[in-house]
Protein backbone atom coordinates (compact mmCIF):
# COMPACT_ATOMS: atom_id res chain seq x y z
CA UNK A 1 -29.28 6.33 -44.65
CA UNK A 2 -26.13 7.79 -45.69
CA UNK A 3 -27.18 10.80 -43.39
CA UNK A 4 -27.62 8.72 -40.50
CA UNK A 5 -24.42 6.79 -40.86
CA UNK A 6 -22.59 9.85 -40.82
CA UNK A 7 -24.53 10.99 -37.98
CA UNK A 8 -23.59 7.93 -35.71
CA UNK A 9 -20.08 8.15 -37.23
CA UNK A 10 -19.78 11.81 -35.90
CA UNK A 11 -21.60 10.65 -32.46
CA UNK A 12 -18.37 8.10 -32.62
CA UNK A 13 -15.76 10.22 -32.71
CA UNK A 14 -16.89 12.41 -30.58
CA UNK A 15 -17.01 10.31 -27.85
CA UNK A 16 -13.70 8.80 -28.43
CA UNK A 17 -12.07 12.49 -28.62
CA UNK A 18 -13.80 12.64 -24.98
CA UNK A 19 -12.58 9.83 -23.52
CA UNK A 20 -8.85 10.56 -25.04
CA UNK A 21 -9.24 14.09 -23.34
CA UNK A 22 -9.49 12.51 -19.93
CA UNK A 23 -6.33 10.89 -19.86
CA UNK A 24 -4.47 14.01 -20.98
CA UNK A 25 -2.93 15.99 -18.15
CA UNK A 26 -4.55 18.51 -15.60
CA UNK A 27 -2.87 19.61 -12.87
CA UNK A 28 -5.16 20.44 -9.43
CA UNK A 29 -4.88 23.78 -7.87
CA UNK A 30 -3.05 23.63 -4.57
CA UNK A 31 -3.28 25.87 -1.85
CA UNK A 32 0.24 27.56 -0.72
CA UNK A 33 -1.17 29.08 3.18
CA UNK A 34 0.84 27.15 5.32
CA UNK A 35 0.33 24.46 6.86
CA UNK A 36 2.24 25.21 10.26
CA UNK A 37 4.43 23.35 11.99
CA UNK A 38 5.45 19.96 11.32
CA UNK A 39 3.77 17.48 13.91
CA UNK A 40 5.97 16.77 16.80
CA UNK A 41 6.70 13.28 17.46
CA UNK A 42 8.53 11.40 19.94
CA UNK A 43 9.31 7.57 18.07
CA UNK A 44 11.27 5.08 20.61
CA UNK A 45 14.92 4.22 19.95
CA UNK A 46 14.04 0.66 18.55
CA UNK A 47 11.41 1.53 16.23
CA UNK A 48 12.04 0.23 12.69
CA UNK A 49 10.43 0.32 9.05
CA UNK A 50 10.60 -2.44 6.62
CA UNK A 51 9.28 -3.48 3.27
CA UNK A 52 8.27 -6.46 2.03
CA UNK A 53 7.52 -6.81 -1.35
CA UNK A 54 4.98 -9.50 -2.63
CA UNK A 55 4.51 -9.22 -6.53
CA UNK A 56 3.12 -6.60 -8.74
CA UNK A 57 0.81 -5.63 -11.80
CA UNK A 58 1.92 -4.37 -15.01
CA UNK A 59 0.40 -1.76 -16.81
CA UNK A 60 0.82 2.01 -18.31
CA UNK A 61 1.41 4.88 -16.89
CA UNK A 62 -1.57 6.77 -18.83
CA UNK A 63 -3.94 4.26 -16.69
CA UNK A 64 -2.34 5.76 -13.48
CA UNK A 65 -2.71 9.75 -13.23
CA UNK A 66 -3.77 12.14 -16.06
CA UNK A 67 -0.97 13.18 -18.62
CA UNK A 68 0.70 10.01 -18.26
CA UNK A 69 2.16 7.95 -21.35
CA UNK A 70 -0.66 5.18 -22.55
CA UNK A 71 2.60 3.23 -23.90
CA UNK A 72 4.81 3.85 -21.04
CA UNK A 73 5.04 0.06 -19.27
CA UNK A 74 4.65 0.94 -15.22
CA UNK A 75 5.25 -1.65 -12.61
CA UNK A 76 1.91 -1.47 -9.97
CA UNK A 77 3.80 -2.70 -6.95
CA UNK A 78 2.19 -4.73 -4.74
CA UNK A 79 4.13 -4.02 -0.72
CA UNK A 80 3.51 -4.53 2.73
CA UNK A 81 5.37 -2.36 5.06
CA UNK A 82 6.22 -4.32 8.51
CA UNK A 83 6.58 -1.15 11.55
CA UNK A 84 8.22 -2.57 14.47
CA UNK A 85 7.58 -0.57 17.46
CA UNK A 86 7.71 -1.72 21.26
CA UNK A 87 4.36 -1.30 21.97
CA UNK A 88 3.37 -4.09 18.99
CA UNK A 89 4.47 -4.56 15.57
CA UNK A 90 2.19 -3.26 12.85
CA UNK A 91 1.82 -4.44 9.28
CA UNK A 92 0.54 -2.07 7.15
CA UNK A 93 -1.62 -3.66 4.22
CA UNK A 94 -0.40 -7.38 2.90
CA UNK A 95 -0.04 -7.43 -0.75
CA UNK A 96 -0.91 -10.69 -2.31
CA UNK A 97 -1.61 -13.65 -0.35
CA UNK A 98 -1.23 -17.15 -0.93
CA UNK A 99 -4.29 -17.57 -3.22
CA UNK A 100 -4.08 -14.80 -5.09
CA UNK A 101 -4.82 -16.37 -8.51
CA UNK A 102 -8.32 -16.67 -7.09
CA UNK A 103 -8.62 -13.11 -5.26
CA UNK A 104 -7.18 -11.60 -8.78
CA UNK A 105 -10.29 -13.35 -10.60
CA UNK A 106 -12.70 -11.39 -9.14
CA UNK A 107 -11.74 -7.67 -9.55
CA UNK A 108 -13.81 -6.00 -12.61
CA UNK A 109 -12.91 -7.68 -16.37
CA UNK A 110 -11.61 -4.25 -17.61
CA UNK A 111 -8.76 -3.74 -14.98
CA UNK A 112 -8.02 -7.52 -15.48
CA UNK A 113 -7.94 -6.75 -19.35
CA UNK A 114 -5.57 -3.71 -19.31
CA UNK A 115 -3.02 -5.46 -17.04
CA UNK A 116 -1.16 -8.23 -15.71
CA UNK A 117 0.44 -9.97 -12.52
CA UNK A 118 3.28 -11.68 -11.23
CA UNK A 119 3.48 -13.08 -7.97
CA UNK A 120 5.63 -12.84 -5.41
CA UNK A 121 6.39 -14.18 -1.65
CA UNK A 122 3.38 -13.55 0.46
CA UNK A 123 4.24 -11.83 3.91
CA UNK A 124 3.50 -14.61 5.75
CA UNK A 125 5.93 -16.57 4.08
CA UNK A 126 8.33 -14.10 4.36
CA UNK A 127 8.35 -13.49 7.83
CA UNK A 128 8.65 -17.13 8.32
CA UNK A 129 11.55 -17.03 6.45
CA UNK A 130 13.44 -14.10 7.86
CA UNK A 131 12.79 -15.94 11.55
CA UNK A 132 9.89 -13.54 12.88
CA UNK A 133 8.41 -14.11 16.17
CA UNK A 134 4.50 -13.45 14.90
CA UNK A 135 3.29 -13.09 18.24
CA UNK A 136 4.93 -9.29 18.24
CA UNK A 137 2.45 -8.41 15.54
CA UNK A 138 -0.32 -6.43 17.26
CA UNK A 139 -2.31 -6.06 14.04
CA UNK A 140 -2.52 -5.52 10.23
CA UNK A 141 -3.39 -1.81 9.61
CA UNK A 142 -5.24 -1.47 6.54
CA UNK A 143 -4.81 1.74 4.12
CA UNK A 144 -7.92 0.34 2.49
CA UNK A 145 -9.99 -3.07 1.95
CA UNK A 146 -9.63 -3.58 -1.93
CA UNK A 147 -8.67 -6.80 -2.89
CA UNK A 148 -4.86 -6.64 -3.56
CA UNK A 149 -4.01 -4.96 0.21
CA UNK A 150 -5.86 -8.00 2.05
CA UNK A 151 -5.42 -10.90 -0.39
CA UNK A 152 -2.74 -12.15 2.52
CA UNK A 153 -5.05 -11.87 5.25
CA UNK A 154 -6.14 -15.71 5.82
CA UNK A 155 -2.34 -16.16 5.72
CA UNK A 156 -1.58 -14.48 9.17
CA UNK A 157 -4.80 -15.97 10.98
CA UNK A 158 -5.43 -14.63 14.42
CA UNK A 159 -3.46 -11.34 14.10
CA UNK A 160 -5.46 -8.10 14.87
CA UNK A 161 -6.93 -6.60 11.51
CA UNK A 162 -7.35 -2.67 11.99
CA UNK A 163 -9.99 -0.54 10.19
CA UNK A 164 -11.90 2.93 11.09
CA UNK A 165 -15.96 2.33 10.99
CA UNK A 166 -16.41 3.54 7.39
CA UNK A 167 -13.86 1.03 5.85
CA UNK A 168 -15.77 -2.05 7.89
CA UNK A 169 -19.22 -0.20 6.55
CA UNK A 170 -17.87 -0.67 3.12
CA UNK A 171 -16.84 -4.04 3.42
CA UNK A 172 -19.67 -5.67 5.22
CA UNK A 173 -21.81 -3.13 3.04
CA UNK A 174 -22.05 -5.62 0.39
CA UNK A 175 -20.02 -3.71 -2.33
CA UNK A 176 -18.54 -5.70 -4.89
CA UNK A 177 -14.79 -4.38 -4.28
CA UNK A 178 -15.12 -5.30 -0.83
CA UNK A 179 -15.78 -9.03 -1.68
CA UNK A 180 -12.73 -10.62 -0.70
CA UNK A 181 -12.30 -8.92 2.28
CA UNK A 182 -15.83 -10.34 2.87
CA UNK A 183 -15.00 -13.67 1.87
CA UNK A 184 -12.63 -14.57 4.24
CA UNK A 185 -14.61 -15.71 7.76
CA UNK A 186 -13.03 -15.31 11.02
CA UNK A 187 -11.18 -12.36 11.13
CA UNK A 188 -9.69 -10.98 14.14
CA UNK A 189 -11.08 -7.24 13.36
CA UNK A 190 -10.99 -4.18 15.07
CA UNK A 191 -11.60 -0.78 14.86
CA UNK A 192 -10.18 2.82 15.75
CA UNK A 193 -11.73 6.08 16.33
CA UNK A 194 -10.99 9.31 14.88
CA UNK A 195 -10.02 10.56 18.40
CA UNK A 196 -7.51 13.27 17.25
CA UNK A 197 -7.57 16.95 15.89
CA UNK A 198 -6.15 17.82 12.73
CA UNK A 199 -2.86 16.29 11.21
CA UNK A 200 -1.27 18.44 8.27
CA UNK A 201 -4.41 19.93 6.86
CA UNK A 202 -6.26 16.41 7.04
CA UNK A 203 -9.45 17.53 9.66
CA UNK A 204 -9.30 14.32 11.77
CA UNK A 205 -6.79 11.91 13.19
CA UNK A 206 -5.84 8.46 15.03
CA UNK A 207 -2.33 8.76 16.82
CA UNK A 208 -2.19 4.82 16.90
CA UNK A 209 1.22 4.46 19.11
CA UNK A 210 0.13 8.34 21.23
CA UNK A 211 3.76 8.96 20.52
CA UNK A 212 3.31 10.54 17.14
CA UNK A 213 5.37 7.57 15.47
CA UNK A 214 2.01 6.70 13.58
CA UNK A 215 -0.88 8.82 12.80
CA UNK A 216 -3.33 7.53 10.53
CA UNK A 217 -5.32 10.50 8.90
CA UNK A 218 -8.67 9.48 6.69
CA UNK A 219 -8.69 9.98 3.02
CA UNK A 220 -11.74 9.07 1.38
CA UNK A 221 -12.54 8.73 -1.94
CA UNK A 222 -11.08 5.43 -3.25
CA UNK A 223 -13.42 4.02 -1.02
CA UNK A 224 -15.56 5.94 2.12
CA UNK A 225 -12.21 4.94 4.50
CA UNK A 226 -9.57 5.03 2.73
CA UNK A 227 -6.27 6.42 5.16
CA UNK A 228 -3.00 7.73 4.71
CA UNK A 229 -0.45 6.62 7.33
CA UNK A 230 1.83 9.03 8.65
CA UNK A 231 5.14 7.36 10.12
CA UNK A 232 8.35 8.96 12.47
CA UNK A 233 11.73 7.05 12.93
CA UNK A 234 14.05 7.86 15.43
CA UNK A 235 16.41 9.32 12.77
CA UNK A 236 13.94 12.08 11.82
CA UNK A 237 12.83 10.55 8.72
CA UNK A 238 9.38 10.86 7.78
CA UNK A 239 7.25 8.63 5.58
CA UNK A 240 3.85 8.97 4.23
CA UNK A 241 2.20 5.91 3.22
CA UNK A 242 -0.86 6.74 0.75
CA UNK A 243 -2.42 3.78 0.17
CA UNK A 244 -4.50 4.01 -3.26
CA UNK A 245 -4.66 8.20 -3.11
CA UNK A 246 -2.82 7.96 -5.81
CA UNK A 247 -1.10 5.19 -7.65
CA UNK A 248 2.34 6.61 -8.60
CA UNK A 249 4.25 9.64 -7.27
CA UNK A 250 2.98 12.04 -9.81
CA UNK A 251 -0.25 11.99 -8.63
CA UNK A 252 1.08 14.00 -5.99
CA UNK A 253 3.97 15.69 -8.21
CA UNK A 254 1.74 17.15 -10.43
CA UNK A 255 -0.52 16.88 -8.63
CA UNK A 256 -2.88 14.83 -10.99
CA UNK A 257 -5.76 12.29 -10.53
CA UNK A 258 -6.46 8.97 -12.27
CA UNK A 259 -8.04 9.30 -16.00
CA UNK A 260 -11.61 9.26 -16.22
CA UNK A 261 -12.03 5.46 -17.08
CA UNK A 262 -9.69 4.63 -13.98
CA UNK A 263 -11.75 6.79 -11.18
CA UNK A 264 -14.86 5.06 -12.99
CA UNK A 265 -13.79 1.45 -11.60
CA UNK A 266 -12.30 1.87 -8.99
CA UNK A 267 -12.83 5.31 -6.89
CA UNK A 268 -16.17 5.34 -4.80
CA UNK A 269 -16.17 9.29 -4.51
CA UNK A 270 -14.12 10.82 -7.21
CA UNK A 271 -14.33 13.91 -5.94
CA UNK A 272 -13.55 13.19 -2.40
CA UNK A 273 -10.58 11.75 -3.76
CA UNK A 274 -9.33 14.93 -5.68
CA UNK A 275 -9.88 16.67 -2.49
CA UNK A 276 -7.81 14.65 -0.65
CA UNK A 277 -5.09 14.96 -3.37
CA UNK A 278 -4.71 18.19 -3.27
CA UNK A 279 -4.52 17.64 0.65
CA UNK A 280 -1.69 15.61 0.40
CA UNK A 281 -0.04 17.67 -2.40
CA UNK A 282 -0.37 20.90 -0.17
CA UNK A 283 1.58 18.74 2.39
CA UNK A 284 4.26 17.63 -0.10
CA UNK A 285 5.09 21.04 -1.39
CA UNK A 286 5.59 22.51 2.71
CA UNK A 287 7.30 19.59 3.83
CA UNK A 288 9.21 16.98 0.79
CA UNK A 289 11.48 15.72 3.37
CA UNK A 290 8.34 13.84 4.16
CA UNK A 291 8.43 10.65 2.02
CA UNK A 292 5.40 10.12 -0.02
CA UNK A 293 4.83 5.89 -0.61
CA UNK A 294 2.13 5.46 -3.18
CA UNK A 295 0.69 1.75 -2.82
CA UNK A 296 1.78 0.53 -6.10
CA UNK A 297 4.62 2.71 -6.73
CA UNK A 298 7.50 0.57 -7.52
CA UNK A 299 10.11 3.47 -7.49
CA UNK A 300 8.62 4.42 -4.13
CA UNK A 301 8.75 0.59 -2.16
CA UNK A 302 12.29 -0.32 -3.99
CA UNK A 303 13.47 2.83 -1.89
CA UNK A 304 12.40 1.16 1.35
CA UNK A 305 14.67 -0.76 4.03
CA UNK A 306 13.74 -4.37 2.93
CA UNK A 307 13.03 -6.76 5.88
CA UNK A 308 14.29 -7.54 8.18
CA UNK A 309 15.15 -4.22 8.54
CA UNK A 310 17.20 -3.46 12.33
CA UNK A 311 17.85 0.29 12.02
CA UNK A 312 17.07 3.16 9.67
């Protein structure tokens, strides 16, 4: 018996030295051929960038990329980014919606476990507030469908919601993290092709505007169609908007992915996902005037213009 016990004991610690190795850090190799050029692209004079905050998770920074601290408290921001552009305003993502409370109760029991929420102003609210003619809104452009980028969907009714086939596949797909997206009946969806070449090592691309001011490139992994957005001001600056690649700037920094446990719940295609890392950190390294805007980075959004945003 005693043999046994000490067996199963040893079996124990094993697999907690395991899992405790998977949230120490690794750094992915990156590639250093270059990339070429930067992408031309001609933005219009008016075109603006805002941010618009709408609440945020707390958690640690260990849960977010490998070699994080597990007691290092990390605010998981939770902002919509409002692009105004002649052709038609886009939104990308909402953050949390009015009902949140109820969209939060259904994401898996350990991520609800290891963190926390606050709310904040929904979008819609917000641009009711700050006076904003909603019919220039030509559509909500999704980085992804998980539950905390659409929980404000029902709130802007009506407005265009854009996805690429495999992100509507996933949702209608019947996958669990896709069920709030699902929930919510009569939206206004549509869908764009990968009708462009390559963008910055990324092997397909949607040039949403055809002025280069947004490119959407795919980036699957945290689900099959996850994007990165790629946007161009008028001033030259350049912003990359990752969506869940990563959740906080060292993912890219490092670059690092999330901890073992992490990729477990949420990624659909870990390894997809590292790939497309190490994409975006190849781009980082050849051009860091190039913003990088993790999803939940809150050092990232509190850097944005906040709306209403009229030049930057």
């Amino acid at each position: 018996m005693k043999r046994l016990a000490w067996g199963a004991l040893l079996v124990l610690l094993a697999a907690i030295a395991a899992l405790l190795w998977t949230f120490t850090p690794q750094r992915l190799p990156v590639s250093a051929e270059s990339l070429g050029a930067l992408p031309k692209a001609e933005p219009p004079e008016e075109m603006t960038l805002s941010g618009l905050p709408t609440g945020a998770m707390q958690s640690k920074a260990g849960f977010a990329y490998r070699g994080g601290s597990l007691s290092e408290p990390r605010d998981f921001t939770m902002t919509a980014v409002l692009i105004h552009h002649p052709r038609g305003d886009l939104l990308i993502d909402t953050g949390f919606g009015r009902n949140v409370d109820a969209h939060f109760r259904t994401i898996p029991w350990l991520l609800r476990a290891f963190g926390s929420y606050t709310r904040g102003s929904p979008v819609a609210d917000q641009l009711t507030s700050g006076g904003y003619d909603r019919s220039r809104l030509g559509g909500i452009l999704l980085t992804h469908a998980h539950w905390d980028h659409v929980s404000g969907l029902p709130d802007l009714a009506g407005v265009p919601v854009w996805m690429n086939a495999e992100e509507r596949q996933f949702v209608s797909g019947g996958d669990r993290m896709g069920a709030v997206m699902r929930s919510f009946g009569g939206l206004a969806i549509r869908e764009y092709p990968w009708d462009g070449g390559a963008y910055l090592g990324f092997p397909r691309s949607h040039d949403f505007w055809g002025d280069g001011s947004v490119v959407v490139v795919p980036a699957e992994g945290h689900t099959p169609g996850s994007v990165i957005v790629f946007v161009a001001l008028p001033s030259g600056a350049r912003y990359a908007f990752l969506g869940d690649l990563v959740w906080q700037r060292e993912g890219i920094d490092m670059p690092a992915e999330r901890p073992w446990l992490a990729r477990t719940i949420v990624d659909a295609d870990a390894a997809s996902a590292r790939e497309n890392i190490v994409r975006m950190a190849r781009v980082h390294a050849q051009f860091p005037e190039i913003v990088i805007v993790p999803a939940h980075d809150a050092r990232a959004s509190a850097e944005l213009p906040r709306f209403p945003a009229t030049r930057n």
